[in-house]
Each structure stands twice: as C-alpha cells, then as structure tokens.
N, C-alpha and C. Protein backbone atom coordinates (compact mmCIF):
# COMPACT_ATOMS: atom_id res chain seq x y z
N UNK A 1 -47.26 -7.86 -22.50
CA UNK A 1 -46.77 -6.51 -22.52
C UNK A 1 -45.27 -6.54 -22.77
N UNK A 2 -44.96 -5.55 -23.42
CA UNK A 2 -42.85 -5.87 -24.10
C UNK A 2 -42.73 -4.78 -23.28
N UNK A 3 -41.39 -5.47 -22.55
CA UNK A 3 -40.92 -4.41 -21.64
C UNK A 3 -39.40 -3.69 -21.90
N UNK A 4 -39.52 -2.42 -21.64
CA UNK A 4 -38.67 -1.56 -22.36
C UNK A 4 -37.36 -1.73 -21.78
N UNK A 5 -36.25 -2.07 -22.88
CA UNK A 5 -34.66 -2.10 -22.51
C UNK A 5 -33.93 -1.29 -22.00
N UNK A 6 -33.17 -1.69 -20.64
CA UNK A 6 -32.32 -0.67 -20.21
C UNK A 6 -31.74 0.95 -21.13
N UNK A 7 -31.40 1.59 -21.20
CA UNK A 7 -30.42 2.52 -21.81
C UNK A 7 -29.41 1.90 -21.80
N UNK A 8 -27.84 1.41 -22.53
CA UNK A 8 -27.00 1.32 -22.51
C UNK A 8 -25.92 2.75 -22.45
N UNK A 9 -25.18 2.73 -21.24
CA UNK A 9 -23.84 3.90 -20.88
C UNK A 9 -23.15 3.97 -22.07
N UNK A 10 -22.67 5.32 -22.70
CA UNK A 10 -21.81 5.11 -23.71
C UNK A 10 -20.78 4.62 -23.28
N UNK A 11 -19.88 4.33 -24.28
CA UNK A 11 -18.49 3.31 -24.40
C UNK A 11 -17.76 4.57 -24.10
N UNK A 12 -16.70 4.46 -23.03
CA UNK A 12 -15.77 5.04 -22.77
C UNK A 12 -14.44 5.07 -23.16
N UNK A 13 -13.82 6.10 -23.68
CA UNK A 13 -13.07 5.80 -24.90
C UNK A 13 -11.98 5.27 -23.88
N UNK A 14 -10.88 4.99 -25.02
CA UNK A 14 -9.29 4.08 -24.51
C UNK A 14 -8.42 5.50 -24.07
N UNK A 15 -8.10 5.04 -23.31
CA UNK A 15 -6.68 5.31 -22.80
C UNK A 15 -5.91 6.00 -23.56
N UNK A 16 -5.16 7.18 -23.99
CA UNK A 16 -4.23 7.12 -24.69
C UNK A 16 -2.84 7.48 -24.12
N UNK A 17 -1.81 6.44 -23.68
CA UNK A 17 -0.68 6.57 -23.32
C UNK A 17 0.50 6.71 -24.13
N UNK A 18 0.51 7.06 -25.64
CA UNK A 18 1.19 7.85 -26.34
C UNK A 18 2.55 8.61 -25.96
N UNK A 19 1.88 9.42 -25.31
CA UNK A 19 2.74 10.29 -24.48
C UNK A 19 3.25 10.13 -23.18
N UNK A 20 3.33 9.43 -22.47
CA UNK A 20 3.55 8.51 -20.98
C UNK A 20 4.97 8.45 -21.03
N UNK A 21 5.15 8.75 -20.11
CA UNK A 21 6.88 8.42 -19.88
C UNK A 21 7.37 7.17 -18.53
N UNK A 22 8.02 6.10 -19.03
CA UNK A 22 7.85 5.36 -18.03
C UNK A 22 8.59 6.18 -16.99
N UNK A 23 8.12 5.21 -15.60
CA UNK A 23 9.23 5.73 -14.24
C UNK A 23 9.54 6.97 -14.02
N UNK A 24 8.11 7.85 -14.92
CA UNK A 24 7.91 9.68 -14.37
C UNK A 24 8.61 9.27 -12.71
N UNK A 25 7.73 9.00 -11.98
CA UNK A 25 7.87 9.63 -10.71
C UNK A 25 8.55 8.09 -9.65
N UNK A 26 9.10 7.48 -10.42
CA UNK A 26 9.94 6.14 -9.67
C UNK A 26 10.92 6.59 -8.94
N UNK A 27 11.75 7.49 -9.13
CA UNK A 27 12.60 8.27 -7.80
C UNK A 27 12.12 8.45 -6.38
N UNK A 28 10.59 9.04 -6.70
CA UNK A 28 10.33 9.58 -4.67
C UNK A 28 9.93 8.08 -4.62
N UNK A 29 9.87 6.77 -4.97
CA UNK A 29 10.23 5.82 -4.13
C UNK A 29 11.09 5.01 -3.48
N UNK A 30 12.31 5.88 -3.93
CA UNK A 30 13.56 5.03 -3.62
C UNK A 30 13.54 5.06 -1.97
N UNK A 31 14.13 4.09 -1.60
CA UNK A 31 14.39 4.00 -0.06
C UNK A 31 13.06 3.69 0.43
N UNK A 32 11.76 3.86 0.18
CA UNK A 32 10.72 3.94 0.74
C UNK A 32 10.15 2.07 0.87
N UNK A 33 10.01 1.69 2.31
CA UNK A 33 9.69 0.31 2.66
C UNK A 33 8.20 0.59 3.40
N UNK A 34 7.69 0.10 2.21
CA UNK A 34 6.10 -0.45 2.96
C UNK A 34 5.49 -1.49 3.14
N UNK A 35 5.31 -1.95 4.41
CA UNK A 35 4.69 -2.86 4.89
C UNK A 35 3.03 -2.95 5.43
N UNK A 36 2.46 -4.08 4.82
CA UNK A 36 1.59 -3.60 5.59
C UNK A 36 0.97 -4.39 6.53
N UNK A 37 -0.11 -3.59 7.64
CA UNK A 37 -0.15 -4.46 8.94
C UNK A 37 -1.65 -5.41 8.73
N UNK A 38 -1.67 -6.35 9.26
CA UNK A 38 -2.88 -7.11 9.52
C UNK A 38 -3.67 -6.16 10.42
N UNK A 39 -5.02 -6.15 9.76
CA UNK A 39 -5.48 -5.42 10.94
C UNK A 39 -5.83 -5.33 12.40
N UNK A 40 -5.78 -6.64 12.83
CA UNK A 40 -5.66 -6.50 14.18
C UNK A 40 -4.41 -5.91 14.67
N UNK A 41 -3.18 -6.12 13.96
CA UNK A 41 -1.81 -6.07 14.39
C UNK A 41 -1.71 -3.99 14.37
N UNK A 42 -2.65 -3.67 13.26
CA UNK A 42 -2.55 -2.19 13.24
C UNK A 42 -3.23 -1.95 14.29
N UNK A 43 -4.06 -2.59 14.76
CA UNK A 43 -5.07 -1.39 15.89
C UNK A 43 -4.57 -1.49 16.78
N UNK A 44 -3.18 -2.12 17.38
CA UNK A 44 -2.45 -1.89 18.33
C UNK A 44 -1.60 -0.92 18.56
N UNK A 45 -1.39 -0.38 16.98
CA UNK A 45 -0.38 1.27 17.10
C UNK A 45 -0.81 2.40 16.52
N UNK A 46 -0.58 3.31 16.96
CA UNK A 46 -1.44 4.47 16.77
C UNK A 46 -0.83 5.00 15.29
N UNK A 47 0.60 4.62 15.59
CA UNK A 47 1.32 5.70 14.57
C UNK A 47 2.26 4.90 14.06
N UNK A 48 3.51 5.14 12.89
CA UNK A 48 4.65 4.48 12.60
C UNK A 48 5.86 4.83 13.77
N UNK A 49 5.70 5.57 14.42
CA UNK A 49 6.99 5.87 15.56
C UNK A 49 6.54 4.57 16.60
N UNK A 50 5.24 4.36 16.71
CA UNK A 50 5.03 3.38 18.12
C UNK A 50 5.47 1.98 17.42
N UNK A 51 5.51 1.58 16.29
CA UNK A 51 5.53 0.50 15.45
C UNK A 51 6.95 0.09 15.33
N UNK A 52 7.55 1.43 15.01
CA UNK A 52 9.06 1.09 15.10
C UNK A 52 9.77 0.77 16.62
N UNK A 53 9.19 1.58 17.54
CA UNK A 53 9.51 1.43 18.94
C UNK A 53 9.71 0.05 19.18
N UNK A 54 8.30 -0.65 19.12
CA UNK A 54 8.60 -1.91 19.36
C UNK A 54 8.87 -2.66 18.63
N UNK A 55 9.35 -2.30 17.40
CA UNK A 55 10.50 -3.33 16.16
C UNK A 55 11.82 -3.50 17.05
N UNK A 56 12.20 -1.88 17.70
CA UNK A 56 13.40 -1.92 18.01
C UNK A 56 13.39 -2.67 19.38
N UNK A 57 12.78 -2.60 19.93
CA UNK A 57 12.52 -3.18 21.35
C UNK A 57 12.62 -4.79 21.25
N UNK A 58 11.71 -5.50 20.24
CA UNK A 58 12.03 -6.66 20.11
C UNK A 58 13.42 -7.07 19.37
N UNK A 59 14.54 -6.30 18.29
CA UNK A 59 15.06 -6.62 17.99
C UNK A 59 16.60 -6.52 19.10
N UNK A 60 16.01 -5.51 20.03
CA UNK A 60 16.97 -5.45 21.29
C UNK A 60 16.92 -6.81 22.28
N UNK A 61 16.02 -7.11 22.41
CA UNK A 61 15.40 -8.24 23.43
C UNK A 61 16.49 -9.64 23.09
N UNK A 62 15.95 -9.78 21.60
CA UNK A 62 16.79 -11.00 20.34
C UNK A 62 18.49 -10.08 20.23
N UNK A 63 18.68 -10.00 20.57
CA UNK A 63 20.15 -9.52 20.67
C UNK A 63 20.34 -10.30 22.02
N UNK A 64 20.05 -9.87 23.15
CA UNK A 64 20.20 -10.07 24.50
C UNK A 64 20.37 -11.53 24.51
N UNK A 65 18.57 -11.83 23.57
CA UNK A 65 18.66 -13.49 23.87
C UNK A 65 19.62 -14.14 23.33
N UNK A 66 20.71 -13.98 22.18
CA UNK A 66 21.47 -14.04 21.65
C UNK A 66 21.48 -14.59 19.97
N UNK A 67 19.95 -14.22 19.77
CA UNK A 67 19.42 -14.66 18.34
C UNK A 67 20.19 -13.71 17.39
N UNK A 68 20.18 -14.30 16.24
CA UNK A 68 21.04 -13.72 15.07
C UNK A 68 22.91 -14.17 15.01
C-alpha cells in the first residue's frame, strides 16, 4: 500500500529590512544594567528593591571588613 506524503507548509517569505533603521530604540537602554539571577539565587527575592538591599548590605559589611 503507498502511503500518502505529508503536506508541505508554504515557504515563508524573507524578511525585508530595507527600511530598518539601525539603533531605532538604543537610547531607552542607556544606563540600564541587567543582570541576571540563577534561579535558586532569584527565589530568594521577591523584587529588585530586596536584591539591592542586600547588595548594599553586603557591600557595607566589606567596607567594615576593610575589603576594597
């Protein structure tokens, strides 16, 4: 018995970036630092304020200890 061939999806055309302007919207990233967390290390903070809390907390601590 010959068994009948998939349908093939049409070909989806290209891209046309013609008109593209580089670094449209590269400004609203200036200043902007993203890091990102391991996930165990995220499920310890709820939010970016608790994250920074204890950035600053440890970088207070290393002051004290007299690191840097």
């Amino acid at each position: 018995m010959k068994m009948n061939k998939p349908a093939r999806k049409p070909k989806a055309k290209p891209y046309n970036f013609s008109k593209g302007v580089r670094g449209k919207y590269a400004d609203r990233y200036t200043g902007s630092n993203v890091v990102v967390l391991a996930p165990d290390v995220a499920a310890s903070f709820h939010d970016s304020k608790s994250v920074n809390d204890a950035l600053r907390a440890v970088q207070h601590l290393a002051k004290l200890a007299g690191a840097r």
